[in-house]
N, C-alpha and C. Protein backbone atom coordinates (compact mmCIF):
# COMPACT_ATOMS: atom_id res chain seq x y z
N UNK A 1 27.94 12.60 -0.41
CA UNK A 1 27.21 12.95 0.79
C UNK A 1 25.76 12.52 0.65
N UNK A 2 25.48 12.09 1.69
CA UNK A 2 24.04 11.39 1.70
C UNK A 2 23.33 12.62 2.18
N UNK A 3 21.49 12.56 1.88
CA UNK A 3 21.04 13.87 2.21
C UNK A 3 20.04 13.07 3.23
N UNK A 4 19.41 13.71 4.61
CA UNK A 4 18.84 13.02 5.28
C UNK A 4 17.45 12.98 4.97
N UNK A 5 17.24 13.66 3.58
CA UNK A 5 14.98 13.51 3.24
C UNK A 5 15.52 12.06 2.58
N UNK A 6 16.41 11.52 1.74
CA UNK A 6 16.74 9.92 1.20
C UNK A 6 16.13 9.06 2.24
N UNK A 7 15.19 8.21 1.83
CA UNK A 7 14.26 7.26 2.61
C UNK A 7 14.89 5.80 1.59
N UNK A 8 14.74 4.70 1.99
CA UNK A 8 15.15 3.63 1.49
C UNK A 8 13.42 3.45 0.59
N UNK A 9 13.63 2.34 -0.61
CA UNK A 9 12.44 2.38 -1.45
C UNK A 9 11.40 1.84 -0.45
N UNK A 10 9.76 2.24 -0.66
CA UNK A 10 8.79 1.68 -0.34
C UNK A 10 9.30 0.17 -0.76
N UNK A 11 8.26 -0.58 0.11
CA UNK A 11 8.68 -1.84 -0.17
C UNK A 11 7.17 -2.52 -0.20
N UNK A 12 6.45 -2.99 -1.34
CA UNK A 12 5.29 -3.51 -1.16
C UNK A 12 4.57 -4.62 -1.45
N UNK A 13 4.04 -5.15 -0.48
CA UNK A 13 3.54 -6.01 -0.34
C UNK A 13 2.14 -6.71 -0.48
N UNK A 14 2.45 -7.79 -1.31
CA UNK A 14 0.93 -8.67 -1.51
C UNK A 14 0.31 -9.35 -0.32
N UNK A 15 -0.98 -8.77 -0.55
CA UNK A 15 -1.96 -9.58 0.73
C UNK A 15 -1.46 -10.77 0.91
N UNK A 16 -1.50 -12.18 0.26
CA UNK A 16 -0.94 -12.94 0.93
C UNK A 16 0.72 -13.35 2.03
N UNK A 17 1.45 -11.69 1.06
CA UNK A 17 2.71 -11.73 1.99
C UNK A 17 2.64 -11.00 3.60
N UNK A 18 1.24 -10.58 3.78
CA UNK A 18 1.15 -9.77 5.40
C UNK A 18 1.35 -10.87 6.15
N UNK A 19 2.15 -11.09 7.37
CA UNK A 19 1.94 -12.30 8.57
C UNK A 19 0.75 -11.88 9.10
N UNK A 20 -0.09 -12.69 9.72
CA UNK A 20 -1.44 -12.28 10.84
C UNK A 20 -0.71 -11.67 11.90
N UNK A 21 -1.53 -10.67 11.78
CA UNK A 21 -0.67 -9.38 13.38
C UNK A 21 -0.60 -9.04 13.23
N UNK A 22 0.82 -8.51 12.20
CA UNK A 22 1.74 -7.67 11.55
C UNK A 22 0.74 -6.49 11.83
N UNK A 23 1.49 -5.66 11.92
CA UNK A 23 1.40 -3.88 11.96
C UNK A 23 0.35 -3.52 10.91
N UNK A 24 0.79 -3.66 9.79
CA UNK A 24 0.18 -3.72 8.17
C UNK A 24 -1.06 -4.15 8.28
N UNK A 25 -1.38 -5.85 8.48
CA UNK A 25 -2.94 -5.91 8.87
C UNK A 25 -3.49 -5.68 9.51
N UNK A 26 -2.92 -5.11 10.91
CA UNK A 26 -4.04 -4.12 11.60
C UNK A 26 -4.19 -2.71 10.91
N UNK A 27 -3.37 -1.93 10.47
CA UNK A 27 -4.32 -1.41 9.79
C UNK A 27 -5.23 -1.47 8.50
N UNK A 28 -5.02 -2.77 7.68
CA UNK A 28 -6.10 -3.07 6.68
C UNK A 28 -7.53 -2.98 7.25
N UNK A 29 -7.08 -3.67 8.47
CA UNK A 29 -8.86 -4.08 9.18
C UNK A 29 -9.10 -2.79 9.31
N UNK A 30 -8.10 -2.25 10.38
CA UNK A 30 -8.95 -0.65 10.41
C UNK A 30 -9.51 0.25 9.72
N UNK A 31 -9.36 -0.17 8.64
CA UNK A 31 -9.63 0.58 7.06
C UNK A 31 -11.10 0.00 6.75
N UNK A 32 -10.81 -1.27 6.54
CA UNK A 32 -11.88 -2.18 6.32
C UNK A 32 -13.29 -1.78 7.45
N UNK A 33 -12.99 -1.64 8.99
CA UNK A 33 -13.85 -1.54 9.62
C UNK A 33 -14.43 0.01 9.71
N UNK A 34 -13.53 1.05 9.19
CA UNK A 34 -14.11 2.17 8.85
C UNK A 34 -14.85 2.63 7.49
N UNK A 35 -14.62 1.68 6.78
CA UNK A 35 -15.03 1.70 5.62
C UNK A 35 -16.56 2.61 5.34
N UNK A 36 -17.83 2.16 5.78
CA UNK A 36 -18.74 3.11 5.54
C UNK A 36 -18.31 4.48 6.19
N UNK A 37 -17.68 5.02 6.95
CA UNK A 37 -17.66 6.19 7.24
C UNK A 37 -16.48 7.40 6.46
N UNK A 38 -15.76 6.18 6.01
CA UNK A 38 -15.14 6.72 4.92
C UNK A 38 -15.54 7.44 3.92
N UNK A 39 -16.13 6.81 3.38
CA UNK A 39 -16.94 6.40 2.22
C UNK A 39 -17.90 8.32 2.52
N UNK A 40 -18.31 8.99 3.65
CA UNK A 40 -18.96 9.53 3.81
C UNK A 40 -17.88 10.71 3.74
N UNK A 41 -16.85 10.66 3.91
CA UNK A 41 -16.16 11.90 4.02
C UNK A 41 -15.11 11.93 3.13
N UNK A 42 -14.34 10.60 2.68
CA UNK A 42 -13.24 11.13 2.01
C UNK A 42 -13.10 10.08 0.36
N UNK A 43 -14.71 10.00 -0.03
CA UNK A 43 -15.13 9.40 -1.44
C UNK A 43 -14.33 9.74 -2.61
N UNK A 44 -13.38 8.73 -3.27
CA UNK A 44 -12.82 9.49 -4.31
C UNK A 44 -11.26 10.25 -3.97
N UNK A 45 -10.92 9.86 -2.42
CA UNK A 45 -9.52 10.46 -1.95
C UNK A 45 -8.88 8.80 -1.59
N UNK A 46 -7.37 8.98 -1.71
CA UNK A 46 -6.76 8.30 -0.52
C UNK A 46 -6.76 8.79 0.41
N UNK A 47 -6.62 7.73 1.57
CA UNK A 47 -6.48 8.12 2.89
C UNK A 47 -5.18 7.18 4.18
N UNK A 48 -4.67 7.37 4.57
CA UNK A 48 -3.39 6.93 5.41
C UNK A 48 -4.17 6.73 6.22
N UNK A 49 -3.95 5.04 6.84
CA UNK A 49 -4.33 5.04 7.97
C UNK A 49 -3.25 4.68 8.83
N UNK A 50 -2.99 5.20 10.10
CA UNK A 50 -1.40 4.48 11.14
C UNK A 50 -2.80 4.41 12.52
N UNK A 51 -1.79 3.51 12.86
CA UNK A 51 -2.50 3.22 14.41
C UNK A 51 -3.89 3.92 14.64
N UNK A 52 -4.32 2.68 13.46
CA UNK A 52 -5.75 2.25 13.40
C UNK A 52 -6.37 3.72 13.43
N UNK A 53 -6.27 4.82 12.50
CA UNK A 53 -6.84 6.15 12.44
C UNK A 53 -6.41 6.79 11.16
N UNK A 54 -7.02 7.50 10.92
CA UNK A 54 -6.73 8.47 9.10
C UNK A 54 -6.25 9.59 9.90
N UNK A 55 -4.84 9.44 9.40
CA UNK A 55 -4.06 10.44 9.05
C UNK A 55 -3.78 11.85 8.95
N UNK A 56 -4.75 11.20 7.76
CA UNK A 56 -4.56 12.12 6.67
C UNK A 56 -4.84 11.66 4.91
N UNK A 57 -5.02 12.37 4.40
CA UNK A 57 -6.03 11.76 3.01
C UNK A 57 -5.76 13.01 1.59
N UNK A 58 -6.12 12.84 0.62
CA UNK A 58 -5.19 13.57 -0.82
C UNK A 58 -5.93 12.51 -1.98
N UNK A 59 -5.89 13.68 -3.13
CA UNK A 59 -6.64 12.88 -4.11
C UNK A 59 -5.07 12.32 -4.72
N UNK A 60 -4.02 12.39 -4.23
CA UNK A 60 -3.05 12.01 -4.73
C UNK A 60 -1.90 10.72 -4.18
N UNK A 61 -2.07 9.71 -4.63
CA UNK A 61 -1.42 8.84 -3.62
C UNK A 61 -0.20 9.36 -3.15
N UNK A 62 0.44 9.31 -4.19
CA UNK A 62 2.15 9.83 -4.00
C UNK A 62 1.95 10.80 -3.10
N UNK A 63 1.84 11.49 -3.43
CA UNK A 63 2.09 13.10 -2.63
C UNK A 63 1.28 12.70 -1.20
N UNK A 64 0.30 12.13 -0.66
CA UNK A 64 -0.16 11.63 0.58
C UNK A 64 1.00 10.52 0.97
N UNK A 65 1.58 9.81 0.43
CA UNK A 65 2.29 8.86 1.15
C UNK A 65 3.26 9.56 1.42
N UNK A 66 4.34 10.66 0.79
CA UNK A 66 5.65 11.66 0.88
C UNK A 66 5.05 11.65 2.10
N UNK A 67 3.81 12.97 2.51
CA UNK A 67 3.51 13.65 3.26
C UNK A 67 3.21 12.74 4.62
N UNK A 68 2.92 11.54 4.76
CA UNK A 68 2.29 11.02 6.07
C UNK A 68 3.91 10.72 6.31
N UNK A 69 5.09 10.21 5.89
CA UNK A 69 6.07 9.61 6.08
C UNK A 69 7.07 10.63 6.76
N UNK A 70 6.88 11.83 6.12
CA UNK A 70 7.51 13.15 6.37
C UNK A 70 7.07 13.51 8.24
N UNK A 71 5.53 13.23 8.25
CA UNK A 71 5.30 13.48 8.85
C UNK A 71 5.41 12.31 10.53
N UNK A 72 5.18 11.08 10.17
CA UNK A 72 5.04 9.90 11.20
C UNK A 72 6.21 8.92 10.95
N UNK A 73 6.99 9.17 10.13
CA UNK A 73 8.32 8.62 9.65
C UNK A 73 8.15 7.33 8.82
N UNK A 74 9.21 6.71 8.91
CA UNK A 74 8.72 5.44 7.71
C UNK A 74 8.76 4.26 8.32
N UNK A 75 7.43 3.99 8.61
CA UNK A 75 6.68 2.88 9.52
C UNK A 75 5.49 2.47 8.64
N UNK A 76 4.94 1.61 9.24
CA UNK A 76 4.04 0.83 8.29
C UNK A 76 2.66 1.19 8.57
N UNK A 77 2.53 1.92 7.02
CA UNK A 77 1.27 2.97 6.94
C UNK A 77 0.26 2.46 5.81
N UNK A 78 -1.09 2.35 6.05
CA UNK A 78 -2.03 1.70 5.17
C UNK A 78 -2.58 2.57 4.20
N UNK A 79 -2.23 2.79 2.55
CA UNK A 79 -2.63 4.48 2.32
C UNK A 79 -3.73 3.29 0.89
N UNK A 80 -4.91 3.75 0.66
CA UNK A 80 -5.86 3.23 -0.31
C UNK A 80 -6.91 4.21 -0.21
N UNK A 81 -7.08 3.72 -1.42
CA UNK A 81 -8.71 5.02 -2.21
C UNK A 81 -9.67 4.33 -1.70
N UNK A 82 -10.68 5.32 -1.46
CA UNK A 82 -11.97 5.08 -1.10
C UNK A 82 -12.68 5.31 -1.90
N UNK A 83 -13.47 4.47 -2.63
CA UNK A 83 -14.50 4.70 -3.63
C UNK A 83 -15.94 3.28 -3.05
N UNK A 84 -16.80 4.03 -3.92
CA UNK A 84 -17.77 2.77 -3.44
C UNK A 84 -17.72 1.50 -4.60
N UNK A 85 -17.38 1.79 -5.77
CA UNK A 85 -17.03 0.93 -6.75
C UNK A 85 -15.77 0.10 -6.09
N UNK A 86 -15.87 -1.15 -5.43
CA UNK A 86 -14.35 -1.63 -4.67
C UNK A 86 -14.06 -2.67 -6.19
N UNK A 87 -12.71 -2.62 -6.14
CA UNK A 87 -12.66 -3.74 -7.39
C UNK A 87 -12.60 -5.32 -6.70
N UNK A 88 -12.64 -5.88 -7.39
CA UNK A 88 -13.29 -7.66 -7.21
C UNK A 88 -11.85 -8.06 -6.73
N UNK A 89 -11.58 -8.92 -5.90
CA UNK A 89 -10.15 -9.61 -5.29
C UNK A 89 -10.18 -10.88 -5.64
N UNK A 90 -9.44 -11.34 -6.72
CA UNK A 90 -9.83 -13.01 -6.73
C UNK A 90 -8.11 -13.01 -6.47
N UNK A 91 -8.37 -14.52 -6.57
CA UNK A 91 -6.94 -15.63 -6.19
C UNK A 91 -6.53 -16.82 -6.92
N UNK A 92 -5.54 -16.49 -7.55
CA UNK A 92 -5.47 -17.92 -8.48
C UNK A 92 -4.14 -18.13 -7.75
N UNK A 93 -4.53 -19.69 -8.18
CA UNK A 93 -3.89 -20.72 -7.50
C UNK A 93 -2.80 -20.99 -8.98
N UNK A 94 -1.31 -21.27 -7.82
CA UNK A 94 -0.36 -21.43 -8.73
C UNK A 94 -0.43 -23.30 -9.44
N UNK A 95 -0.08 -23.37 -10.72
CA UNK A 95 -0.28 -24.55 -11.62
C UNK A 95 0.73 -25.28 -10.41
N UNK A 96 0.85 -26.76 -10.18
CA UNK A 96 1.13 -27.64 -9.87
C UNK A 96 2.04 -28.57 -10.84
N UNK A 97 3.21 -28.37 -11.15
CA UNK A 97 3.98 -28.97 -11.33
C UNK A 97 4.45 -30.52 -11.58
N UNK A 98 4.23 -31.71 -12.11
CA UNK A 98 4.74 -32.84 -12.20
C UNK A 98 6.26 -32.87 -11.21
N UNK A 99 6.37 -33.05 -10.04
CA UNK A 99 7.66 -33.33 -10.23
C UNK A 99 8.15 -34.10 -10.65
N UNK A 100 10.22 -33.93 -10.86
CA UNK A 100 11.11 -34.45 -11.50
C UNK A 100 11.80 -34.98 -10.91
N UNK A 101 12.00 -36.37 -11.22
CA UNK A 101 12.64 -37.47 -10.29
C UNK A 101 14.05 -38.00 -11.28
């Protein structure tokens, strides 16, 4: 017997795998564009953002992601810490191959 709290696994995704649009990068931006005001209220927490708004927020990822999913179901929800220390984003480029003929 299946129990109905069983959610299929998070499934997650690298910045370069978001399409432009997608659900997901609108709310990055929204994150991104709230960012200083964040920063003023929920420093040092995660925070969920869905349709472009916080949630809801927890010094605990896990237990904030259970809780927003429980709550707005399992749709595509932007959950990241707010700190002012952001870590550095670089991009390496994959080696290039000789091809084989």
């Amino acid at each position: 017997m299946i129990s109905e709290d069983i959610q299929p696994a998070v499934k997650l995704l690298e910045p370069s795998q978001l399409a432009e649009g997608s659900d997901m990068v609108r709310e990055k931006q929204a994150f991104e564009a709230m960012y200083p005001d964040l920063l003023q209220h929920y420093e040092g927490k995660y925070v969920a953002i869905y349709q472009q708004q916080v949630v809801d927020h927890d010094p605990d990822k896990v237990t904030l992601a259970l809780r927003v999913y429980r709550t707005h179901g399992y749709k595509p929800i932007f959950v990241h810490y707010v700190s002012r220390h952001r870590p550095v984003q670089r991009s390496m480029r994959s080696p290039r191959l000789p091809s084989q003929r």
